[in-house]
Protein backbone atom coordinates (compact mmCIF):
# COMPACT_ATOMS: atom_id res chain seq x y z
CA UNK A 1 -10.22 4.40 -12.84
CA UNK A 2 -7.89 1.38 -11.00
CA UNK A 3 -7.03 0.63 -14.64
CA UNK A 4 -5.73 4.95 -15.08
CA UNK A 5 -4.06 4.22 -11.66
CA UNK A 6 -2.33 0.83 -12.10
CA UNK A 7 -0.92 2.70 -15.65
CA UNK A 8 0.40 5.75 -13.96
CA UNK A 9 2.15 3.71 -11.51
CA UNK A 10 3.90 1.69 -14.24
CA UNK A 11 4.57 4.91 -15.69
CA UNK A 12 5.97 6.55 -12.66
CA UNK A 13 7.97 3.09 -12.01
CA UNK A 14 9.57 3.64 -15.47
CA UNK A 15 11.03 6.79 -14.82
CA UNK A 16 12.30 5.92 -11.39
CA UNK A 17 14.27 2.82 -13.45
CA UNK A 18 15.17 4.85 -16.15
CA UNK A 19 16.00 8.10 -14.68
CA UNK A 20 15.16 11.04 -16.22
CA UNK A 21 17.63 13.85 -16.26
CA UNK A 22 17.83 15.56 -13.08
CA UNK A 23 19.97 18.73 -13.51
CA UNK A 24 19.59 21.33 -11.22
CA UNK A 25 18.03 24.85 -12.04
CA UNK A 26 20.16 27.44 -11.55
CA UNK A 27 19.68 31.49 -11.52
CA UNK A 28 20.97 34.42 -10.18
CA UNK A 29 18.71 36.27 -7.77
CA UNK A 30 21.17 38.21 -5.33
CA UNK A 31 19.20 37.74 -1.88
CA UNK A 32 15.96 37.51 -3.91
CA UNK A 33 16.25 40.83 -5.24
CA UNK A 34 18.35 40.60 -8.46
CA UNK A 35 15.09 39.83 -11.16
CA UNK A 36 17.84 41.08 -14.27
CA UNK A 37 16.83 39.88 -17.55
CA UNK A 38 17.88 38.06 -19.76
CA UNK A 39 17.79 34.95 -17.25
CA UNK A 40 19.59 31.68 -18.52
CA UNK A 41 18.73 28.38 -16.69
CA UNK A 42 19.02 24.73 -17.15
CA UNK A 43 16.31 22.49 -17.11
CA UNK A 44 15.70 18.96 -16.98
CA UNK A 45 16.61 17.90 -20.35
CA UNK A 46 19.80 19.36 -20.10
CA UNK A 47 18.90 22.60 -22.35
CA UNK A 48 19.88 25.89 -21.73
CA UNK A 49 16.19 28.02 -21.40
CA UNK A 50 16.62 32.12 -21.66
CA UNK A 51 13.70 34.30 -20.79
CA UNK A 52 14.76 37.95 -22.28
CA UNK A 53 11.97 39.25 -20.02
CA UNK A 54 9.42 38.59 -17.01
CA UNK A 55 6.85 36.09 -18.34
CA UNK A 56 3.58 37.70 -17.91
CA UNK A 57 1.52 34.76 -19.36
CA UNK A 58 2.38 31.28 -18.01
CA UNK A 59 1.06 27.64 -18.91
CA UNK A 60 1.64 25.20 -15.82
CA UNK A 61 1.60 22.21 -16.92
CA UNK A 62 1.57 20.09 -13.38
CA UNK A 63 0.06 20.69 -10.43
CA UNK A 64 3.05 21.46 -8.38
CA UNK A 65 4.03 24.16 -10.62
CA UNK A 66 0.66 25.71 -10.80
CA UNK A 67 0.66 25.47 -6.38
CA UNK A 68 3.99 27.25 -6.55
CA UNK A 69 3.14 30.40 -8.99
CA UNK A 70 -0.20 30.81 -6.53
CA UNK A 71 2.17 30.73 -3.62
CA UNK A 72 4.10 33.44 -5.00
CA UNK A 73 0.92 35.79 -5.76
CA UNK A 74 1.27 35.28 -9.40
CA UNK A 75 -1.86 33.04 -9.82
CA UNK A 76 -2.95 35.76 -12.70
CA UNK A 77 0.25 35.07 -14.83
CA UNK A 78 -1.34 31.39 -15.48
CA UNK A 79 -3.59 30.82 -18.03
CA UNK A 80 -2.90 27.09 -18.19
CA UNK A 81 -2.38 24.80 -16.07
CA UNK A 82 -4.64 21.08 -15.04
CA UNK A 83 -7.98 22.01 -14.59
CA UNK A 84 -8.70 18.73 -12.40
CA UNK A 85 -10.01 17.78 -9.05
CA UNK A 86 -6.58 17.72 -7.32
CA UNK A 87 -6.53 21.24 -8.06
CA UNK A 88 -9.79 23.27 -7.14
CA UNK A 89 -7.92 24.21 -3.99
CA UNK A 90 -6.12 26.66 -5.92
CA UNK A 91 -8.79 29.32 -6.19
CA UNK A 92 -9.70 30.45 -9.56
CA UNK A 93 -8.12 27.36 -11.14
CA UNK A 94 -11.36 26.19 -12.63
CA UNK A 95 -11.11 29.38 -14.65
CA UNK A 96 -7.97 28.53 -16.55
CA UNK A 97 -7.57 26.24 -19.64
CA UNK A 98 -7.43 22.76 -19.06
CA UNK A 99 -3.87 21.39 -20.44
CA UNK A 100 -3.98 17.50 -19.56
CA UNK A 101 -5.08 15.15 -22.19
CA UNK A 102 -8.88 13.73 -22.28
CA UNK A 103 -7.71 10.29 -21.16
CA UNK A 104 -5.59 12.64 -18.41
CA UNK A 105 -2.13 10.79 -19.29
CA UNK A 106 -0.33 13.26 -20.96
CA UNK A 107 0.06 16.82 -22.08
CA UNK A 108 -2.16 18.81 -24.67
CA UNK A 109 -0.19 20.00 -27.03
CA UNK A 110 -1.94 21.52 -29.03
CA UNK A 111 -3.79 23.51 -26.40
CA UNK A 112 -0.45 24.13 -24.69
CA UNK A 113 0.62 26.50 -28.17
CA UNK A 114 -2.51 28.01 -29.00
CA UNK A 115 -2.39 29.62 -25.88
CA UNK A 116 0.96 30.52 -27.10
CA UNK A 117 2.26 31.94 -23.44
CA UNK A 118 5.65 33.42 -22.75
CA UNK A 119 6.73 30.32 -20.67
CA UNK A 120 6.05 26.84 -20.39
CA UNK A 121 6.38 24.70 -17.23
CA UNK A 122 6.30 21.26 -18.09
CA UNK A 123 6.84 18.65 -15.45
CA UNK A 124 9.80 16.19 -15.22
CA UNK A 125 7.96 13.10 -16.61
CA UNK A 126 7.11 14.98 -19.69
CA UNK A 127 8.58 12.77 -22.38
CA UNK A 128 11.61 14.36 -24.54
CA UNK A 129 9.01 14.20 -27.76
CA UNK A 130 6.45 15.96 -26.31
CA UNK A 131 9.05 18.83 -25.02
CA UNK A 132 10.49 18.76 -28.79
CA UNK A 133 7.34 19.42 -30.16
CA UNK A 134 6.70 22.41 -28.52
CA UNK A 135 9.95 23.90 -28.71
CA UNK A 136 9.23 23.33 -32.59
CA UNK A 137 6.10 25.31 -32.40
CA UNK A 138 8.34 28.57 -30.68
CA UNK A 139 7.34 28.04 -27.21
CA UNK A 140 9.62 28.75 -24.41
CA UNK A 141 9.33 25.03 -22.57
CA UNK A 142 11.46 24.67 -18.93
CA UNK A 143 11.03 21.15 -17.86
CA UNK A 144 11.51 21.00 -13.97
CA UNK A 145 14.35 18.59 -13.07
CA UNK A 146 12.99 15.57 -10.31
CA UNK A 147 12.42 17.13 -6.76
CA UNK A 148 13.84 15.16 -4.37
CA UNK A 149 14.41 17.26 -1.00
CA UNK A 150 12.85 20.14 0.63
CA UNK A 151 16.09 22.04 -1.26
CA UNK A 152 14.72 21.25 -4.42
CA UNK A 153 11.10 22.84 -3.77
CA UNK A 154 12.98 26.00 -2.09
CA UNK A 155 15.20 26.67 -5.65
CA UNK A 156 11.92 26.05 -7.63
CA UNK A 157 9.62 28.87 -5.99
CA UNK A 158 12.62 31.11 -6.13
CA UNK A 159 13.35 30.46 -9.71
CA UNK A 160 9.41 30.62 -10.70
CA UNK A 161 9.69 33.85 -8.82
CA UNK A 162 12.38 34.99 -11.12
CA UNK A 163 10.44 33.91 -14.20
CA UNK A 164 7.69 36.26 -13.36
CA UNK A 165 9.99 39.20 -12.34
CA UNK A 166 8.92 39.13 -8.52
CA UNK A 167 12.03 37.20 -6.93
CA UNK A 168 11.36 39.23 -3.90
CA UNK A 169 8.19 37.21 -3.47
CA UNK A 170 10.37 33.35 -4.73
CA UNK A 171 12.63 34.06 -2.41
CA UNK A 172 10.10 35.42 0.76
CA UNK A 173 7.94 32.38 0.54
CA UNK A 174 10.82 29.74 -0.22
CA UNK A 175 12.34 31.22 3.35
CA UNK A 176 8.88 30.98 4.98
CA UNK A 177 8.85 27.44 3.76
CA UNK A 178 12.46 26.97 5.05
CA UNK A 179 11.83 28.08 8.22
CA UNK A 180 8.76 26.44 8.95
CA UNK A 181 10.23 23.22 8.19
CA UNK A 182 13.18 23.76 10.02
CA UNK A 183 11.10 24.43 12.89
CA UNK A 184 9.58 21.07 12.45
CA UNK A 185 12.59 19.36 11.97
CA UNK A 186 14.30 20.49 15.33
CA UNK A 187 11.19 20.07 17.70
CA UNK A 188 11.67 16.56 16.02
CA UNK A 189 15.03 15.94 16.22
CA UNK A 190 16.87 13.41 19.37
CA UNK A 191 13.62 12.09 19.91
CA UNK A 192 13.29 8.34 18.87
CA UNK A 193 12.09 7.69 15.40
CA UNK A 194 9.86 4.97 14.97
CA UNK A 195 10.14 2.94 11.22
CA UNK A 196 7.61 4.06 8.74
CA UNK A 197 6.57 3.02 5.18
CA UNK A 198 5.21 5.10 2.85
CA UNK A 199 3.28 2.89 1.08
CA UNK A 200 0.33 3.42 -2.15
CA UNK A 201 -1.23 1.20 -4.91
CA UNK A 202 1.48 -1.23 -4.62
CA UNK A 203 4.46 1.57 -4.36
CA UNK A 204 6.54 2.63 -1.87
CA UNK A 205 8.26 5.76 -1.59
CA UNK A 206 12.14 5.48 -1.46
CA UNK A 207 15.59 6.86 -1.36
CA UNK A 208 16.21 10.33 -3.58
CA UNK A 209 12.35 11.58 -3.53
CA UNK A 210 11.05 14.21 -1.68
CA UNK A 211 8.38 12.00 0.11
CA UNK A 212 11.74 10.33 1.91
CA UNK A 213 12.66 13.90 3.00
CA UNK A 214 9.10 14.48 4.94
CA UNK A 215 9.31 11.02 6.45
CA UNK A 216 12.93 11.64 8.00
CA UNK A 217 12.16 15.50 8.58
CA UNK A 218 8.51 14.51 9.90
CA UNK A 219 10.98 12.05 12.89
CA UNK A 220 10.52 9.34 10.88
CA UNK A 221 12.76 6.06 9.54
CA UNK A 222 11.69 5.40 6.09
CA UNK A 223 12.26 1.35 5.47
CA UNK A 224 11.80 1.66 2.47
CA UNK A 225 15.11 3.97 2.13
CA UNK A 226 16.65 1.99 4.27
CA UNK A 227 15.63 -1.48 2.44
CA UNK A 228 17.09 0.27 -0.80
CA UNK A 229 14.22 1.07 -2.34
CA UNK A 230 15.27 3.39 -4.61
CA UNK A 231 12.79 6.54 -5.91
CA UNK A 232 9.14 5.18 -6.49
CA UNK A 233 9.55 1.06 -6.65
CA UNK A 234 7.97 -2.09 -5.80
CA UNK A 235 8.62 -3.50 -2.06
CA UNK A 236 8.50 -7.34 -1.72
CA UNK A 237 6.37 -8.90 1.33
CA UNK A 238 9.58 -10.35 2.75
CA UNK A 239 11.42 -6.72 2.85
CA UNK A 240 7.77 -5.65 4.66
CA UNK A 241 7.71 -7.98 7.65
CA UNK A 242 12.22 -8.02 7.76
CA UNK A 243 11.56 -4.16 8.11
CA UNK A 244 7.84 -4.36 10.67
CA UNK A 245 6.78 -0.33 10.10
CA UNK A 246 5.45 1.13 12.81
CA UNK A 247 3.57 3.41 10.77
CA UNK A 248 2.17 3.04 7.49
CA UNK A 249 1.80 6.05 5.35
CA UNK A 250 -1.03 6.05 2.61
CA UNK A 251 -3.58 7.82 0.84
CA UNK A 252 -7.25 7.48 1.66
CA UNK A 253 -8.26 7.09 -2.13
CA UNK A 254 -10.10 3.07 -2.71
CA UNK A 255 -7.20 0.71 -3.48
CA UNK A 256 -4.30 2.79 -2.13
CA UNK A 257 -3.68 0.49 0.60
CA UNK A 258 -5.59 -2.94 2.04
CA UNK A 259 -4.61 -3.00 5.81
CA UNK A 260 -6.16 -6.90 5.62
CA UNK A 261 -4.02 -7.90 2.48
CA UNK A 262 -0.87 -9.95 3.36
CA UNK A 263 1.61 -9.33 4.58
CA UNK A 264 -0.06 -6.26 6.27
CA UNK A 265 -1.79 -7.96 8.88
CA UNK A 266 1.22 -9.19 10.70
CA UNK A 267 3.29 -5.50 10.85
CA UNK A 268 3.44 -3.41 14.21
CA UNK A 269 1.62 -0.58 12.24
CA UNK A 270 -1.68 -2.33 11.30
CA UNK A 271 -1.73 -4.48 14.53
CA UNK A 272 -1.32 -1.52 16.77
CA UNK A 273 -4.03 0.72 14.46
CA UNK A 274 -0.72 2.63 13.34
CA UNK A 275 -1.78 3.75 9.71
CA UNK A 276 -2.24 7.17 8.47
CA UNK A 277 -4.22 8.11 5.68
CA UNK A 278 -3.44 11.12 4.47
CA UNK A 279 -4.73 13.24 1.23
CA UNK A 280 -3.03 13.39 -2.05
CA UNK A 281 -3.02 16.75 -3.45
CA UNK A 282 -0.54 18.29 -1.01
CA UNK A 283 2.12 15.50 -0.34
CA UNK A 284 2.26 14.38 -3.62
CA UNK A 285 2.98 17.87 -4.97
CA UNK A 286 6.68 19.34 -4.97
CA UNK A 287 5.16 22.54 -3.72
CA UNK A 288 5.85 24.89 -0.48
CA UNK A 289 2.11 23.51 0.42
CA UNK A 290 4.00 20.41 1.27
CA UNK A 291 4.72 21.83 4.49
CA UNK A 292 1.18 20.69 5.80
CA UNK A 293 1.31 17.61 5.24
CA UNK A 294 4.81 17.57 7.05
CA UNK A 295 3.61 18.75 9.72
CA UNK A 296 0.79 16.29 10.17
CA UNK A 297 3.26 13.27 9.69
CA UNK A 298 5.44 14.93 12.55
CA UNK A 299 2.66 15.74 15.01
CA UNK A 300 1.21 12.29 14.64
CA UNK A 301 4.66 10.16 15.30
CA UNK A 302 5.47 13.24 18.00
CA UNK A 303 2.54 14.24 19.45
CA UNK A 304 4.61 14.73 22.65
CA UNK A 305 7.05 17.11 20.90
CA UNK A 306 3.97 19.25 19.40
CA UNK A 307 2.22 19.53 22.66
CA UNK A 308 5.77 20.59 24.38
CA UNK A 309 5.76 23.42 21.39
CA UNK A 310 2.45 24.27 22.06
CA UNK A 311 2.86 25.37 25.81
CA UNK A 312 5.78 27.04 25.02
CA UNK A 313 4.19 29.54 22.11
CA UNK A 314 3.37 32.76 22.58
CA UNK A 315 0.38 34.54 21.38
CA UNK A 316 0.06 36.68 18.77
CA UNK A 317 -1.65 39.94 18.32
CA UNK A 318 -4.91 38.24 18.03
CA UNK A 319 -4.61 36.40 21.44
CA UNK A 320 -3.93 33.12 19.98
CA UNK A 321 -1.21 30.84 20.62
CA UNK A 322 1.54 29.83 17.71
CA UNK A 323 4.25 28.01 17.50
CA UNK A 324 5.82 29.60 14.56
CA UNK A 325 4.14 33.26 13.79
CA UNK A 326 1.41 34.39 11.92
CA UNK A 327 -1.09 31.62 9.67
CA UNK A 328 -0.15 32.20 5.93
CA UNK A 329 -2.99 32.39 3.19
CA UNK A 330 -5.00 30.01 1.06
CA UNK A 331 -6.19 32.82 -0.76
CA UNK A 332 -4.07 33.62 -3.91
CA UNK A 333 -1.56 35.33 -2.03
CA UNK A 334 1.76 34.00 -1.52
CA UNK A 335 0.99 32.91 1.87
CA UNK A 336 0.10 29.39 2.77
CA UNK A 337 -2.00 27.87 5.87
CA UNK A 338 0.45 25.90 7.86
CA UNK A 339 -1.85 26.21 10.73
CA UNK A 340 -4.01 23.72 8.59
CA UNK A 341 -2.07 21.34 10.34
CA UNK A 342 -4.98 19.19 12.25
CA UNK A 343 -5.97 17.60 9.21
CA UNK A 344 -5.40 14.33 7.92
CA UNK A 345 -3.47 14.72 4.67
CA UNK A 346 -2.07 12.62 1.98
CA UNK A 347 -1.58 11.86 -1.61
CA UNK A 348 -2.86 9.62 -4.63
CA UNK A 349 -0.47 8.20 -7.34
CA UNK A 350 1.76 11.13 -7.46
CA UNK A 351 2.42 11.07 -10.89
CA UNK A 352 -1.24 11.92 -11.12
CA UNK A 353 -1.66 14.23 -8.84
CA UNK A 354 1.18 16.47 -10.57
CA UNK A 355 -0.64 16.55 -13.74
C-alpha cells in the first residue's frame, strides 16, 4: 500500500512539473436557469465537447465529480463512477460500476464504454491516450481542467448541473457553497494568521491548488505558497525550519506525516502540539463538500472568531442556534452537512482520493 502511495505521489508530482492543460470550462446558464441544448464547452485538453441534449446516464470517473453530481440531486444519472472506500459516503455508490483499474492507478476503459453513457467525466490527470481512446470508441469524454480555487469548484457544479439539464440545481448549490465560504472567510478575515503547512507523504500543498485556497480562506499563511512551492511539490528541511509552521496540516492515514522525523521536531507546530489531522476524502476532493473541511481548518486556527459567531446566531425554527441557516443534506439531495463541522477532517494522497 506505501508502495501505491509513494507511486501516486510521483505521479501527482509529474503533473504539477509538467502541467497539464488547465483551460477553463465555460457555458451559458443565464442565472442558472438557461439549460438550452446543444451546450459547447471546453475541457482540459483543449477540445471543444457538445452535448446535443441533457445526459441522463453519466460515468464519473473521479471522486470529486461523482461528490458533485450527488450534490446536485443527480446521484441516479451515474452509473459509473470509483466504487472505493473514499467513496461509500456517497450513498448508493457501492451500487454503481466500479471504473478504476484493479491495481487502482488508472481508468477502465473498457468498462468505461461498455457502459456506453451519454457523458464521460474524466479527471484532469487522465492521460491524453487514455482520453483518445475513448473518444475513438464514440464516447462523449469532458476532462475537468485542474481546480485550483473555490471559483473553480463553483463553475464545475454549475456546469455538471447543465450537463444533466438541472442548472437550477448547479447553480443553487454552487451559491450555497459560495456563501458559506464567504461566511467563513469574513468571520476570518483582520484577525492574525498564523503560518501553516499543509504537509502529506512527503508533499506539500502549494501555490495554484485549491488546498492553498482553504488554508488562506480557513485564516491561514500557507509557507509553502509563500516558500514557492508551486502546485503539489517536494519541500526541503531547510525551507521547513526558515518558514517554523505553526500548524501542520495532514492526513491521519499511517505514513502521511512523522511528527518525530526531522526536521519536525524543532517547528512551533509539533513543539506546541499544533498538528491537525484531518480526513482525506473531503479536502482532497474539488467538490462543494470541501466546505467542511474549511470550516474545521478555520475554527481550529480561530476558535475565538467561531465562538464570537456562535453567540451572535440566531435560532432557527427548530430552536437551535446557526451561524449560517439551515444544515444541508448528506442524503442524495443536493444539500450538504456543513454543520458537520466538529469533526476532524482531512485527506490522503489526493490524486488517490479523486479516483
Amino acid at each position: 500500500m506505501r508502495k501505491l502511495r509513494a507511486t501516486l505521489i510521483a505521479t501527482l508530482l509529474v503533473v504539477s512539473l509538467c502541467g497539464i492543460a488547465v483551460t477553463p470550462a465555460t457555458a451559458s446558464h443565464d442565472g442558472g436557469t438557461d439549460c438550452s441544448f446543444p451546450v459547447s464547452v471546453t475541457d482540459g485538453t483543449g477540445s471543444e465537447v457538445t452535448l446535443n441534449e441533457s445526459a441522463e446516464t453519466v460515468v464519473a470517473a473521479d471522486a470529486a465529480s461523482a461528490q458533485t453530481f450527488w450534490e446536485i440531486g443527480a446521484a441516479d444519472r451515474v452509473v459509473g463512477m470509483p466504487v472505493r472506500d473514499y467513496t461509500q459516503y456517497l450513498n448508493g455508490s457501492q451500487n454503481r460500476t466500479d471504473v478504476i483499474s484493479d491495481d487502482g492507478m488508472g481508468l477502465d476503459v473498457e468498462t468505461i464504454i461498455e457502459l456506453d453513457a451519454d457523458l464521460v467525466v474524466v479527471p484532469n490527470y487522465a492521460s491524453d491516450e487514455t482520453v483518445q481512446q475513448l473518444r475513438d470508441a464514440d464516447q462523449t469524454v469532458y476532462r475537468s481542467p485542474f481546480e485550483s480555487s473555490f471559483e473553480d469548484i463553483y463553475a464545475k457544479t454549475e456546469l455538471y448541473g447543465h450537463f444533466v439539464g438541472d442548472c437550477e440545481a448547479g447553480a443553487t448549490t454552487a451559491q450555497e457553497t459560495r456563501e458559506e465560504v464567504e461566511t467563513i472567510r469574513n468571520a476570518t478575515a483582520d484577525r492574525d494568521s498564523p503560518d501553516v503547512l499543509y504537509y502529506f507523504f512527503g508533499t506539500a500543498a502549494g501555490n495554484g491548488t485549491f488546498i492553498d485556497d482553504i488554508v488562506e480562506t480557513a485564516g491561514g499563511n500557507n509557507v509553502a505558497a509563500e516558500a514557492g512551492i508551486e502546485q503539489y511539490g517536494e519541500i526541503s528541511d531547510e525551507v521547513i525550519l526558515e518558514q517554523d509552521p505553526e500548524w501542520i496540516v495532514t492526513t491521519d492515514e499511517d505514513g502521511a506525516f512523522d511528527a518525530e522525523a526531522e526536521p519536525f521536531p524543532s517547528t512551533s507546530a509539533v513543539e506546541n502540539d499544533q498538528v491537525l489531522r484531518v480526513d482525506a476524502n473531503l479536502v482532497s476532493q474539488a467538490a462543494p463538500r470541501v466546505v467542511e473541511p474549511l470550516r474545521t481548518m478555520a475554527e481550529t486556527f480561530h476558535p475565538e472568531a467561531f465562538a464570537e459567531q456562535n453567540a451572535t446566531a440566531t435560532p432557527d425554527e427548530t430552536g437551535k442556534s446557526t451561524p449560517g441557516g439551515d444544515d444541508g443534506s448528506d442524503g442524495d439531495g443536493a444539500g450538504f452537512g456543513v454543520g458537520v463541522a466538529a469533526a476532524a477532517l482531512a485527506a490522503a494522497a489526493l490524486l488517490a482520493r479523486r479516483q
